[in-house]
N, C-alpha and C. Protein backbone atom coordinates (compact mmCIF):
# COMPACT_ATOMS: atom_id res chain seq x y z
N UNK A 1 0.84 -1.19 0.00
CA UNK A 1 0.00 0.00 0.00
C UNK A 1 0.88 1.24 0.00
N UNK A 2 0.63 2.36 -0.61
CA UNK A 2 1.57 3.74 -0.69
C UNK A 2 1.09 4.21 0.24
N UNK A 3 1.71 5.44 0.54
CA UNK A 3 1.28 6.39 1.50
C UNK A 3 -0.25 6.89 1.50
N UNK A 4 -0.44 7.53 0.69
CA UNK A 4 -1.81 8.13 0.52
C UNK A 4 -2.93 7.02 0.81
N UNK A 5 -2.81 5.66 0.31
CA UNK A 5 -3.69 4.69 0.31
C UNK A 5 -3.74 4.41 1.62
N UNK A 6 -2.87 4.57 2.75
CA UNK A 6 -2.92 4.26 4.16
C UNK A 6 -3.61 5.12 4.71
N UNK A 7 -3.05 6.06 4.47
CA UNK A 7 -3.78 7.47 5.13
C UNK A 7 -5.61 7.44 4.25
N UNK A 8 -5.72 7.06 3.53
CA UNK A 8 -6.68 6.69 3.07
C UNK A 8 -7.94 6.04 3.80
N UNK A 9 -7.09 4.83 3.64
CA UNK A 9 -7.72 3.09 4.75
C UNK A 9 -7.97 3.44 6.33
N UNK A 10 -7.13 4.55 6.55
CA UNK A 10 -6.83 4.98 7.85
C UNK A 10 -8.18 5.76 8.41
N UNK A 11 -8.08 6.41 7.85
CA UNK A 11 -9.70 7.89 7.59
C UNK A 11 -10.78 6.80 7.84
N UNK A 12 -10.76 6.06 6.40
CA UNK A 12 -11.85 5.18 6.59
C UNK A 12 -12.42 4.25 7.57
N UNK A 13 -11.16 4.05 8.23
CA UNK A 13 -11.42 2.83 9.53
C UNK A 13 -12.18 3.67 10.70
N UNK A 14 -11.60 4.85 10.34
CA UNK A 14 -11.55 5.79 11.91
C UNK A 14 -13.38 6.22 11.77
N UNK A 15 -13.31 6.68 10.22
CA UNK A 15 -14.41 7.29 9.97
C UNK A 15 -15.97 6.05 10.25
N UNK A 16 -15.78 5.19 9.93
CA UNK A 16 -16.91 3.80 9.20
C UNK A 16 -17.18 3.19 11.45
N UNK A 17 -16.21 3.36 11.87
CA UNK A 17 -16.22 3.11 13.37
C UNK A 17 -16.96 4.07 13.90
N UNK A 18 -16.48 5.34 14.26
CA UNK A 18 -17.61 6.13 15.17
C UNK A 18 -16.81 6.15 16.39
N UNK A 19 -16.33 5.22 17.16
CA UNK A 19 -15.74 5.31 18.59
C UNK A 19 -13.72 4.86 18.40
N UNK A 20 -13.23 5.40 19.39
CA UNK A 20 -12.05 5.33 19.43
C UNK A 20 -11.48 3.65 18.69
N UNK A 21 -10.60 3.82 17.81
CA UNK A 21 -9.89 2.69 17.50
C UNK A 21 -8.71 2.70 17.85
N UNK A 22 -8.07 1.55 18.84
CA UNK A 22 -6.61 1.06 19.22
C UNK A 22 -6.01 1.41 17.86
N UNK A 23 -4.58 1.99 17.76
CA UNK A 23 -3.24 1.70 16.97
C UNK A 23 -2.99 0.43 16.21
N UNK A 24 -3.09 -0.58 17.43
CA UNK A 24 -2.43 -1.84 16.93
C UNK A 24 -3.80 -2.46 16.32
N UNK A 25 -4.90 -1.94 16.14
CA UNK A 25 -6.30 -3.20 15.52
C UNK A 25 -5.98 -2.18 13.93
N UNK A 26 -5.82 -1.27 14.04
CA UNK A 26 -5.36 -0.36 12.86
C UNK A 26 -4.38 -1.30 11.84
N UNK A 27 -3.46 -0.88 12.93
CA UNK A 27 -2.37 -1.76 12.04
C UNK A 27 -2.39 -3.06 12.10
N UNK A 28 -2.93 -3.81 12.54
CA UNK A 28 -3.07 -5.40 12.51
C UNK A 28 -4.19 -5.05 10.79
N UNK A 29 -5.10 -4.21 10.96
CA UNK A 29 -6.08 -4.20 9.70
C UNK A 29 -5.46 -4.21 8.14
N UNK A 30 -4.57 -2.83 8.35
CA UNK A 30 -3.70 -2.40 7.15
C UNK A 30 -2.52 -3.31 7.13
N UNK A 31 -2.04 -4.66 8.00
CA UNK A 31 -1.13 -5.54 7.54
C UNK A 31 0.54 -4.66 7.79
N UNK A 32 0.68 -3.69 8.69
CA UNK A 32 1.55 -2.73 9.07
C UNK A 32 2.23 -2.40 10.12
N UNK A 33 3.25 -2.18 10.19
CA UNK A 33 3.98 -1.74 11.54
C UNK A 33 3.22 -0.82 12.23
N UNK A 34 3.28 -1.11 13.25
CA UNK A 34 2.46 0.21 14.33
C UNK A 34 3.08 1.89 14.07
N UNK A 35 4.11 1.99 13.92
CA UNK A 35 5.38 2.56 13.79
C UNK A 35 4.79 3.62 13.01
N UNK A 36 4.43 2.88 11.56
CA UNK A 36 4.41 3.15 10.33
C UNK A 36 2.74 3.86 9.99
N UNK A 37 2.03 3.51 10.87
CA UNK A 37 0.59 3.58 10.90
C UNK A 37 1.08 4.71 11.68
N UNK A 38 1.14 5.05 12.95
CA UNK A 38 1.49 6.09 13.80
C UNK A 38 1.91 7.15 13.04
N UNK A 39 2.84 7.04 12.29
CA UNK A 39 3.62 8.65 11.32
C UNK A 39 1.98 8.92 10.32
N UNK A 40 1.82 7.77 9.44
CA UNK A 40 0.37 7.92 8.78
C UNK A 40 -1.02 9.12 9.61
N UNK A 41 -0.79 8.47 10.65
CA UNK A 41 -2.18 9.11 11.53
C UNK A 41 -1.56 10.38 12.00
N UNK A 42 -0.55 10.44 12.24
CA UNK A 42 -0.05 12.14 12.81
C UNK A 42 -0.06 12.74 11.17
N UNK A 43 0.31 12.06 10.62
CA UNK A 43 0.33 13.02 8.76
C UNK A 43 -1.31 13.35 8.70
N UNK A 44 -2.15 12.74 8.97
CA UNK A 44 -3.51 12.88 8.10
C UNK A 44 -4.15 13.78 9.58
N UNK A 45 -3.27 13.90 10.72
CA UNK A 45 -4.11 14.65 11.47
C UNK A 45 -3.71 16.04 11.18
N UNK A 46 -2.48 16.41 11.00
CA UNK A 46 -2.04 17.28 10.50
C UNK A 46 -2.69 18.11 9.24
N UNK A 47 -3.14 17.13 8.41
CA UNK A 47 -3.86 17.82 7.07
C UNK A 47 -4.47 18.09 7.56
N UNK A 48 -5.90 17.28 9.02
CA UNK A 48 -7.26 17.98 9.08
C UNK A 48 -7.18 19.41 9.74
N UNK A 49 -6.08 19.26 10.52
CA UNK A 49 -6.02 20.64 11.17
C UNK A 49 -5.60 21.72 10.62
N UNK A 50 -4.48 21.70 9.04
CA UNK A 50 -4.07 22.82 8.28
C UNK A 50 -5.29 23.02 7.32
N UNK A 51 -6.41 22.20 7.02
CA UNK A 51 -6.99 22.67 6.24
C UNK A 51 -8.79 22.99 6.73
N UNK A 52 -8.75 23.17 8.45
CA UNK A 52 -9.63 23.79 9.12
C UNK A 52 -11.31 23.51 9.04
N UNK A 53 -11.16 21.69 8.34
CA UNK A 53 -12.11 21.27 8.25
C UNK A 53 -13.33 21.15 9.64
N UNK A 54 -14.29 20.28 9.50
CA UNK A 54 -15.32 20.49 10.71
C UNK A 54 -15.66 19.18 11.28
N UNK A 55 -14.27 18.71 10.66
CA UNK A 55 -13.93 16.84 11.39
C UNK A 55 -12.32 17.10 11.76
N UNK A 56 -11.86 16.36 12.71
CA UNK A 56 -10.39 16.35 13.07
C UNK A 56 -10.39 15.08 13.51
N UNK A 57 -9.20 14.78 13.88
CA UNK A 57 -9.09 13.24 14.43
C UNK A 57 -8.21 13.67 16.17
N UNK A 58 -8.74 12.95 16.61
CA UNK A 58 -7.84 12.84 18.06
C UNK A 58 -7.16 11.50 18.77
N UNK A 59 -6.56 12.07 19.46
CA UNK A 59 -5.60 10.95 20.05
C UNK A 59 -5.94 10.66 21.50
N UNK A 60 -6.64 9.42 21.60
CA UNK A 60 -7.19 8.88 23.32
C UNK A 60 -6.10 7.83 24.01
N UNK A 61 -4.97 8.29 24.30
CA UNK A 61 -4.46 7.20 24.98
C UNK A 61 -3.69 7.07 23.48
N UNK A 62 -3.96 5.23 23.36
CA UNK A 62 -3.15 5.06 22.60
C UNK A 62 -4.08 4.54 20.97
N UNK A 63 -5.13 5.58 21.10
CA UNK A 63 -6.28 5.26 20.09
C UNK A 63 -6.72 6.07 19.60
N UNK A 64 -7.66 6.03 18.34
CA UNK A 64 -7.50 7.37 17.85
C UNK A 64 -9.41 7.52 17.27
N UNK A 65 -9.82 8.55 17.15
CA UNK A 65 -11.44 8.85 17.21
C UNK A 65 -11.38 10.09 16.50
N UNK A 66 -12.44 9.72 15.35
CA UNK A 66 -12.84 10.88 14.24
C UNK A 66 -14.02 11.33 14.77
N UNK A 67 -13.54 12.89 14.64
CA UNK A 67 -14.87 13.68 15.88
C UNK A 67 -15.10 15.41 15.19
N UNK A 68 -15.88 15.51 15.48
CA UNK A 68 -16.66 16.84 15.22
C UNK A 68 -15.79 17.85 15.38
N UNK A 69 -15.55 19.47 15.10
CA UNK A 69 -14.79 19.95 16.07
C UNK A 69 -15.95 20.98 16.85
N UNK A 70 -15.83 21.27 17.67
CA UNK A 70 -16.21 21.91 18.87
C UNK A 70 -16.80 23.25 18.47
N UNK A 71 -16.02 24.13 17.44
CA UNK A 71 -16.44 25.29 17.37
C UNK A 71 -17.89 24.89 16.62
N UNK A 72 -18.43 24.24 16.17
CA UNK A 72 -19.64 23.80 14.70
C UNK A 72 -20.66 23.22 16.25
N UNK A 73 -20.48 22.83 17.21
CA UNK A 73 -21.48 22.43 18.04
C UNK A 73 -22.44 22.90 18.28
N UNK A 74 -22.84 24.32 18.15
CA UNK A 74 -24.10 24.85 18.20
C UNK A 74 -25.24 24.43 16.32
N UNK A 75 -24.34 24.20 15.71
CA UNK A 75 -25.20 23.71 14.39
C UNK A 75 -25.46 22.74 14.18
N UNK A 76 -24.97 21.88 14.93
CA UNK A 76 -25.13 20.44 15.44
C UNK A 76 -26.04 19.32 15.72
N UNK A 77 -26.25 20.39 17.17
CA UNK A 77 -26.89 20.63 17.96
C UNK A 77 -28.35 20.77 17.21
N UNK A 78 -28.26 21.69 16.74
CA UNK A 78 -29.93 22.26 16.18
C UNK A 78 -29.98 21.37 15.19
N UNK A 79 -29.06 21.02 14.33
CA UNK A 79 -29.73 19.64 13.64
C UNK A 79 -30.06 18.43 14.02
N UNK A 80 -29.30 18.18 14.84
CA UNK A 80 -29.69 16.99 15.76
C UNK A 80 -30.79 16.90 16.58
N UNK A 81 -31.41 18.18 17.00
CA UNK A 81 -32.22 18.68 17.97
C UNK A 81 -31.41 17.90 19.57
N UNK A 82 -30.40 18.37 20.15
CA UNK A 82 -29.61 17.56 20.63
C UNK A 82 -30.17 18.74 21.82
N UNK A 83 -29.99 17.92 23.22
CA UNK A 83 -30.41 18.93 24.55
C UNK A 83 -28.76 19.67 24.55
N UNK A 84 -28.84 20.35 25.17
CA UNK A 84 -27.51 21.00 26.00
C UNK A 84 -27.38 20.08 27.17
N UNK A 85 -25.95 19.64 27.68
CA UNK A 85 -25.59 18.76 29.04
C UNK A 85 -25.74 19.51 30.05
N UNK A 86 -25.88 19.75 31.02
CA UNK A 86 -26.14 20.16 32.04
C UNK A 86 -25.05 19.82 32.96
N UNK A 87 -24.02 21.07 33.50
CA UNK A 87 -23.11 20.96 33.82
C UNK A 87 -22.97 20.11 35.09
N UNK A 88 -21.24 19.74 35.08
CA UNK A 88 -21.47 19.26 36.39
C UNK A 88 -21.16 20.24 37.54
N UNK A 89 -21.77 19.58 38.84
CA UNK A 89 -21.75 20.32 40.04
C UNK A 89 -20.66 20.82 40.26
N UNK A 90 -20.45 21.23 41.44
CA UNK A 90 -18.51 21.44 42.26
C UNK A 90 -18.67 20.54 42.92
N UNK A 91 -19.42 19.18 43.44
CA UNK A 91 -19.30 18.16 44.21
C UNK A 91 -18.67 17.35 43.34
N UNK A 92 -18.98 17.08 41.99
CA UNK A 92 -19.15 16.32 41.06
C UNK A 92 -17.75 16.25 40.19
N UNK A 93 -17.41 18.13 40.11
CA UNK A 93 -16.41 18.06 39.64
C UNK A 93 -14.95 17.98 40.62
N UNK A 94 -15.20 17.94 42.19
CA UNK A 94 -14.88 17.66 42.98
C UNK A 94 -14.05 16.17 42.71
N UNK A 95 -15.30 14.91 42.99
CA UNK A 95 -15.07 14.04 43.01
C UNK A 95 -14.34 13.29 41.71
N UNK A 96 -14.48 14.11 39.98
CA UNK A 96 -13.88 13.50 39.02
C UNK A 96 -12.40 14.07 39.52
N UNK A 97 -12.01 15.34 39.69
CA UNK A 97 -10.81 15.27 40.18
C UNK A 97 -10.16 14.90 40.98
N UNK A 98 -10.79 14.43 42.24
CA UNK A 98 -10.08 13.22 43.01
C UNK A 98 -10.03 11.84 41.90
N UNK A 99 -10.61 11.36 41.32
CA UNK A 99 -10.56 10.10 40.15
C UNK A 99 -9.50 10.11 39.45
N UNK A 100 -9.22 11.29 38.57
CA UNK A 100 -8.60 11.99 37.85
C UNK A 100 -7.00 12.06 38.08
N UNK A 101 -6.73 12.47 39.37
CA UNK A 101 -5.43 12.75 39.83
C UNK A 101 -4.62 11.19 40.90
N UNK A 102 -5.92 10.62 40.92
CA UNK A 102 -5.00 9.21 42.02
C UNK A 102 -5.57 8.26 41.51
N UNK A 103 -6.45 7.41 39.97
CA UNK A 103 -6.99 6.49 40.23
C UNK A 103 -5.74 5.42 40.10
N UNK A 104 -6.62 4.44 39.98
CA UNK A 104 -7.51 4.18 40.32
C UNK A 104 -8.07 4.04 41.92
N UNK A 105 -9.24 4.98 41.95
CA UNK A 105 -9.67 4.84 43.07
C UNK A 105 -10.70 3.94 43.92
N UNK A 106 -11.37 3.92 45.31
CA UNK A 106 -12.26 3.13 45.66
C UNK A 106 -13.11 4.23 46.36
N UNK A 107 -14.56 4.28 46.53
CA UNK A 107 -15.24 5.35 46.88
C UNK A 107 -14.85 5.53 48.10
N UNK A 108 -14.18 4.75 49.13
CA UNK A 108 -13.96 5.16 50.65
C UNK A 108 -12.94 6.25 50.43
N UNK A 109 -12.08 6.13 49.15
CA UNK A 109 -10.43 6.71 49.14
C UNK A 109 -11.70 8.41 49.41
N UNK A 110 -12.46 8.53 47.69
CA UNK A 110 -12.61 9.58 47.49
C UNK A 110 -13.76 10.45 48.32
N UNK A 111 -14.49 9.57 49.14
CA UNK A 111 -14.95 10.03 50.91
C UNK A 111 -14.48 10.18 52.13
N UNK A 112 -13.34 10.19 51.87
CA UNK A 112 -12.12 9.87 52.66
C UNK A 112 -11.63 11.32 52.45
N UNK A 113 -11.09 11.81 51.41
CA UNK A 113 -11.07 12.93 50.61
C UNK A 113 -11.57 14.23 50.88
N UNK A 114 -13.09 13.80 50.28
CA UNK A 114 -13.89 15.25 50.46
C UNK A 114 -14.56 15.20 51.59
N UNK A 115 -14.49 14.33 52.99
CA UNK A 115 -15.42 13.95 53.88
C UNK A 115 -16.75 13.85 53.95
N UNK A 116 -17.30 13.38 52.58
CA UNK A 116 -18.71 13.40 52.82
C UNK A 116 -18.75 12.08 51.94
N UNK A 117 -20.24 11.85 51.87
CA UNK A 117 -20.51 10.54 51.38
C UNK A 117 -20.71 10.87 49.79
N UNK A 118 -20.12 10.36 48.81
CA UNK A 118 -20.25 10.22 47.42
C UNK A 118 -20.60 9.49 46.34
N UNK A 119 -21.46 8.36 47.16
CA UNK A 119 -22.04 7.80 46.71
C UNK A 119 -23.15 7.92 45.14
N UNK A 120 -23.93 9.42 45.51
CA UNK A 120 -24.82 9.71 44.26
C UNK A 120 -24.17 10.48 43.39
N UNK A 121 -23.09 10.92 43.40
CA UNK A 121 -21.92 11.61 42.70
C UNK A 121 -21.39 10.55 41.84
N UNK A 122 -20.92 9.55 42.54
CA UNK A 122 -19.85 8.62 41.54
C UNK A 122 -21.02 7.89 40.68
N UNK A 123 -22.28 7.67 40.92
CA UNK A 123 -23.18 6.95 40.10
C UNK A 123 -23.79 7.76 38.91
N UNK A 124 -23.68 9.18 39.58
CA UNK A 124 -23.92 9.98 38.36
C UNK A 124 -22.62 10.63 37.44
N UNK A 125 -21.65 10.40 37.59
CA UNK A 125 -20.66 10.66 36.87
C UNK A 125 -20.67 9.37 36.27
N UNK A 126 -20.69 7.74 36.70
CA UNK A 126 -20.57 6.58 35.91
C UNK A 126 -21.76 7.03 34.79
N UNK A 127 -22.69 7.32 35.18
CA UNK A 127 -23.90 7.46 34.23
C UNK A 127 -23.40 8.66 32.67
N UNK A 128 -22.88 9.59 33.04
CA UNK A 128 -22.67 10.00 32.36
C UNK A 128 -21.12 9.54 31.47
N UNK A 129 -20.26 8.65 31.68
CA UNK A 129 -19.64 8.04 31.54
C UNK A 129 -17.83 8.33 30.82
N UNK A 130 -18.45 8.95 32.72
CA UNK A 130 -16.83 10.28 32.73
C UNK A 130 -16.11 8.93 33.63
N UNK A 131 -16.27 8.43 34.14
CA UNK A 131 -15.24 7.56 35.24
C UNK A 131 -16.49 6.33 34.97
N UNK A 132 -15.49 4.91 35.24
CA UNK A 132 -16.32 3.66 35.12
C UNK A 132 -15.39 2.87 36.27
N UNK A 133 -16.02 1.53 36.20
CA UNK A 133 -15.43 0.43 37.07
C UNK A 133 -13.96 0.33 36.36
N UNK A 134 -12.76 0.11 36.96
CA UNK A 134 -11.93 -0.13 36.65
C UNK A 134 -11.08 -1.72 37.25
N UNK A 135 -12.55 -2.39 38.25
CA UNK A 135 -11.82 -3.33 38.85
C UNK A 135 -12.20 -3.49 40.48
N UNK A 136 -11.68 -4.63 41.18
CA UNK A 136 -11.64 -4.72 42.42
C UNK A 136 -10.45 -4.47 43.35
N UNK A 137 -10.34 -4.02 44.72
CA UNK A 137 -9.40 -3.81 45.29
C UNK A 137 -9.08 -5.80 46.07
N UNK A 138 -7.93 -5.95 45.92
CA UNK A 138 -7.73 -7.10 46.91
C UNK A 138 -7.95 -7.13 48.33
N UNK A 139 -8.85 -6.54 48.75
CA UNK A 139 -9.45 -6.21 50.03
C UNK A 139 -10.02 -7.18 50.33
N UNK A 140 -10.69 -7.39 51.85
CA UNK A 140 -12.17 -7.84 52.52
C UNK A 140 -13.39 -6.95 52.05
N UNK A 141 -14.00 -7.47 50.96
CA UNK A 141 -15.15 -7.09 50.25
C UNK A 141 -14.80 -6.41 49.28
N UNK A 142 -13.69 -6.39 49.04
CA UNK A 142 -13.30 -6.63 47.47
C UNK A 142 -14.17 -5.14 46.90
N UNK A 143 -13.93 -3.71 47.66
CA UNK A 143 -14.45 -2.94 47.14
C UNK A 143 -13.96 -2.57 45.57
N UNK A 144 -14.61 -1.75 44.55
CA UNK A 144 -14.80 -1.23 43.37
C UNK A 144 -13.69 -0.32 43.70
N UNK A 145 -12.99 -0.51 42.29
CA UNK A 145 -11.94 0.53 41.96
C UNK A 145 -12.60 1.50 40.45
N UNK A 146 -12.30 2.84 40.63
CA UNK A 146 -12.87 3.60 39.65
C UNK A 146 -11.73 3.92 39.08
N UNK A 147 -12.16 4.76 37.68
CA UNK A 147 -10.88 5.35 36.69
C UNK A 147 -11.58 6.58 35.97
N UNK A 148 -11.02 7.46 35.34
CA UNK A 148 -11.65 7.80 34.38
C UNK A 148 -11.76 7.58 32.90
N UNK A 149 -12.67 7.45 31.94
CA UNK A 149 -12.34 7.21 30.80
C UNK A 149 -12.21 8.02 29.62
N UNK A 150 -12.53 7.21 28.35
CA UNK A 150 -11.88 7.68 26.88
C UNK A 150 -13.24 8.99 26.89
N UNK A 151 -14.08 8.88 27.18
CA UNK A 151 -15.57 10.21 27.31
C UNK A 151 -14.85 11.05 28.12
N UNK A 152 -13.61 11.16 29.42
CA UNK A 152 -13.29 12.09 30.07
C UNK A 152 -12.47 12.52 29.37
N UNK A 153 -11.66 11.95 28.64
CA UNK A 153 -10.57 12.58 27.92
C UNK A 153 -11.16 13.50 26.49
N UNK A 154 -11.99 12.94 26.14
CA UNK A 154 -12.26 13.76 24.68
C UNK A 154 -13.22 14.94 25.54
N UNK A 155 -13.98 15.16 26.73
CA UNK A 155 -14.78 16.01 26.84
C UNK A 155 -13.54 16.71 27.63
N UNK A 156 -12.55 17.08 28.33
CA UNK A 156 -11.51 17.71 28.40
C UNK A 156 -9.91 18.22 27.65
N UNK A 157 -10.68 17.43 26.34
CA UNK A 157 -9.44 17.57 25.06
C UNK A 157 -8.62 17.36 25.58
N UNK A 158 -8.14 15.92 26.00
CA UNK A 158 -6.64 15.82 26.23
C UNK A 158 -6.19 14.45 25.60
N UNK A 159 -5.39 13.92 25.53
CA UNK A 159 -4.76 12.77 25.35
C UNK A 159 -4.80 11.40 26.23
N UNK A 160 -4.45 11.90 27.29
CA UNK A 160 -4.46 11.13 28.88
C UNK A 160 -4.46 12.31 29.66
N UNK A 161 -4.17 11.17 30.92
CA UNK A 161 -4.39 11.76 32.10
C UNK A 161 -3.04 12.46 32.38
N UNK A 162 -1.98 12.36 31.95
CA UNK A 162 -0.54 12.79 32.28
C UNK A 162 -0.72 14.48 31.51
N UNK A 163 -1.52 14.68 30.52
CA UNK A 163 -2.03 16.19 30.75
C UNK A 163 -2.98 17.13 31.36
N UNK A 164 -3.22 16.29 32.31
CA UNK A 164 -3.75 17.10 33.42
C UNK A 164 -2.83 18.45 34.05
N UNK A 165 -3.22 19.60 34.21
CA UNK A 165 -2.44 20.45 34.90
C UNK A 165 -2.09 20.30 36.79
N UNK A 166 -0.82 20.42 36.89
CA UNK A 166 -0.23 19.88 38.25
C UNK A 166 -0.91 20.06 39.13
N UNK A 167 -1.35 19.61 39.97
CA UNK A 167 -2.14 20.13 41.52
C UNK A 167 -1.49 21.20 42.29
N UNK A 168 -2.30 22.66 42.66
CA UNK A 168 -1.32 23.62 43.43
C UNK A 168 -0.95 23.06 45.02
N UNK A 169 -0.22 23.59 44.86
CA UNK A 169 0.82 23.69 46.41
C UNK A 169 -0.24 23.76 47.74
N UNK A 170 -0.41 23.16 48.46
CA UNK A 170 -1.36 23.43 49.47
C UNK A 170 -0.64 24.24 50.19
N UNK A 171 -1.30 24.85 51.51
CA UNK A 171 -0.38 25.37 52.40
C UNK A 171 0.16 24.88 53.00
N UNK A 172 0.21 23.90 53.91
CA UNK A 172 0.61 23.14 54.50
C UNK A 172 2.27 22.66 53.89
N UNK A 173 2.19 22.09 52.32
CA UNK A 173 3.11 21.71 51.84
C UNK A 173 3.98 23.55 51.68
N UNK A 174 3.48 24.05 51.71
CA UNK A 174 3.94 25.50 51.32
C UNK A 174 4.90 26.07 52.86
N UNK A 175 4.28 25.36 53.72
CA UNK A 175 4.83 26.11 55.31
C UNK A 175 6.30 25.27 55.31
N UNK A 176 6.00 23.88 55.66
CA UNK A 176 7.16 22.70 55.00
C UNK A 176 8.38 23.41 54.43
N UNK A 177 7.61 24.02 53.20
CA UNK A 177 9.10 23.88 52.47
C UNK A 177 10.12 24.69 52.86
N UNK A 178 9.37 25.81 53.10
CA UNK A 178 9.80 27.27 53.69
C UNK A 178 10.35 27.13 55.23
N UNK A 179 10.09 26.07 55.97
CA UNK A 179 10.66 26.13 57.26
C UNK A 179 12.12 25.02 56.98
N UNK A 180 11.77 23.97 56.01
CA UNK A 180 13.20 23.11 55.45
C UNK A 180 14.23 24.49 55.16
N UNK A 181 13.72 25.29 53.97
CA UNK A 181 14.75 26.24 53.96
C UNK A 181 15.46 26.83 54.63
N UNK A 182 14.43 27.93 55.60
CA UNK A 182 15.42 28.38 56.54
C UNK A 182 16.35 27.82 57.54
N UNK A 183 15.72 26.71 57.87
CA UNK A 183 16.63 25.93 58.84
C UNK A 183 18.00 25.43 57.52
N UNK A 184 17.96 25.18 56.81
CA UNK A 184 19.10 24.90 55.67
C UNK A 184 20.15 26.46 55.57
N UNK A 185 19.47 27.65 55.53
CA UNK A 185 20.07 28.55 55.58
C UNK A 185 20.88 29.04 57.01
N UNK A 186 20.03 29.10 57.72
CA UNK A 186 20.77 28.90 59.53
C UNK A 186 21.52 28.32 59.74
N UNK A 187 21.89 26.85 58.99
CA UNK A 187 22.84 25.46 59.37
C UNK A 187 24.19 26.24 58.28
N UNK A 188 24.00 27.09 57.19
CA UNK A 188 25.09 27.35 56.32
C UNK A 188 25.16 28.73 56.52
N UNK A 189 24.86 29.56 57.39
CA UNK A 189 25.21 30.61 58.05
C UNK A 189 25.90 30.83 58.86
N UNK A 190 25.95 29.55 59.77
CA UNK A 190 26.37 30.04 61.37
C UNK A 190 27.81 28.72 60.60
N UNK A 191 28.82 29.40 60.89
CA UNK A 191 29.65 28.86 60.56
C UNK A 191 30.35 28.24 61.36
N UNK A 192 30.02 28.13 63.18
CA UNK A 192 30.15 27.54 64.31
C UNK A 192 30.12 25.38 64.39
C-alpha cells in the first residue's frame, strides 16, 4: 500500500467506526507496523487541522477517534435537535478530580477525601460516563476501583491523564518547604 492509500484506509477505519480505534487493531487491519501507521495518523491529522475542516481526528491514549470539532457544536446541535448537558456540580467536579489525579480509586479513598458521602456523585458521573469500574481492590469485600475514561478525555481535550495540569501547592506543603529552607540557611550561616 503507498502512503496516501494508508492514510486513506486509515480515515476510513476511523471514519466507518464512530468510537475510538486502538493503533495496533489499525495496524493489525492495514497488515503494518504500528510505527508506520502512527507517522500515517499524525500526517492525516495534520492535514485535518491545516486545512480547518469540521472533522479532526484525536488521540485517546493510545487510540485514535474521528470527531466533530467543537467550534460547529451549536449547528449540530440544532440539527440533531440535541439537549444541552447540564453541567457538572462542584461536588461532582470535585469528586472527578479526586478520580482523575489518584486512580484508580475506591469510593472510601474519594470520601475519605472530600469527607462526605459520594455515593450519588460517583453513580452519576458513571452514568454520564466520565469515570467507570476499573476493577476490584484485593481487600475484605473486594471494594470497586474507579478510573476515568476515553468520554473524560475527549470532553476535556486531552490525550491522557498525564495532561492534566499539576495540583497547586497546598499550604501546609507550602509552610514545609519554607521552614526546610530556613533551617538549611541557619545550618550554612552560622559557621560555628
Amino acid at each position: 500500500m503507498d502512503k496516501i492509500n494508508i492514510k486513506a484506509a486509515a480515515e476510513a477505519i476511523l471514519f466507518a467506526s464512530g468510537a475510538p480505534v486502538e493503533l495496533s487493531r489499525i495496524a493489525q487491519a492495514l497488515e503494518l507496523p504500528a510505527a508506520e501507521v502512527q507517522k500515517q495518523l499524525d500526517s492525516l491529522i495534520e492535514d485535518y487541522n491545516s486545512s480547518q475542516r469540521g472533522i479532526m481526528i484525536i488521540k485517546l491514549n493510545e487510540s485514535f477517534q474521528m470527531v466533530s470539532r467543537k467550534d460547529y457544536a451549536p449547528q449540530i446541535r440544532t440539527v440533531m435537535d440535541l439537549r444541552r448537558n447540564t453541567p457538572l456540580s462542584q461536588a461532582a467536579l470535585e469528586v472527578l478530580a479526586v478520580v482523575a489525579y489518584n486512580q484508580p480509586v475506591t469510593k472510601a479513598f474519594v470520601e475519605q477525601v472530600r469527607g462526605v458521602d459520594c455515593s450519588g456523585v460517583i453513580g452519576s458521573l458513571t452514568a454520564k460516563g466520565l469515570i467507570e469500574e476499573k476493577g476490584r481492590l484485593e481487600l475484605p469485600g473486594r471494594p470497586l476501583l474507579y478510573g476515568t475514561t476515553e468520554h473524560f478525555l475527549r470532553c476535556f481535550n486531552i490525550s491522557n491523564t498525564g495532561e492534566l495540569p499539576p495540583l497547586p501547592e497546598t499550604e501546609d506543603e507550602g509552610k514545609e518547604e519554607s521552614a526546610e529552607n530556613s533551617s538549611k540557611e541557619n545550618t550554612t550561616d552560622n559557621p560555628g
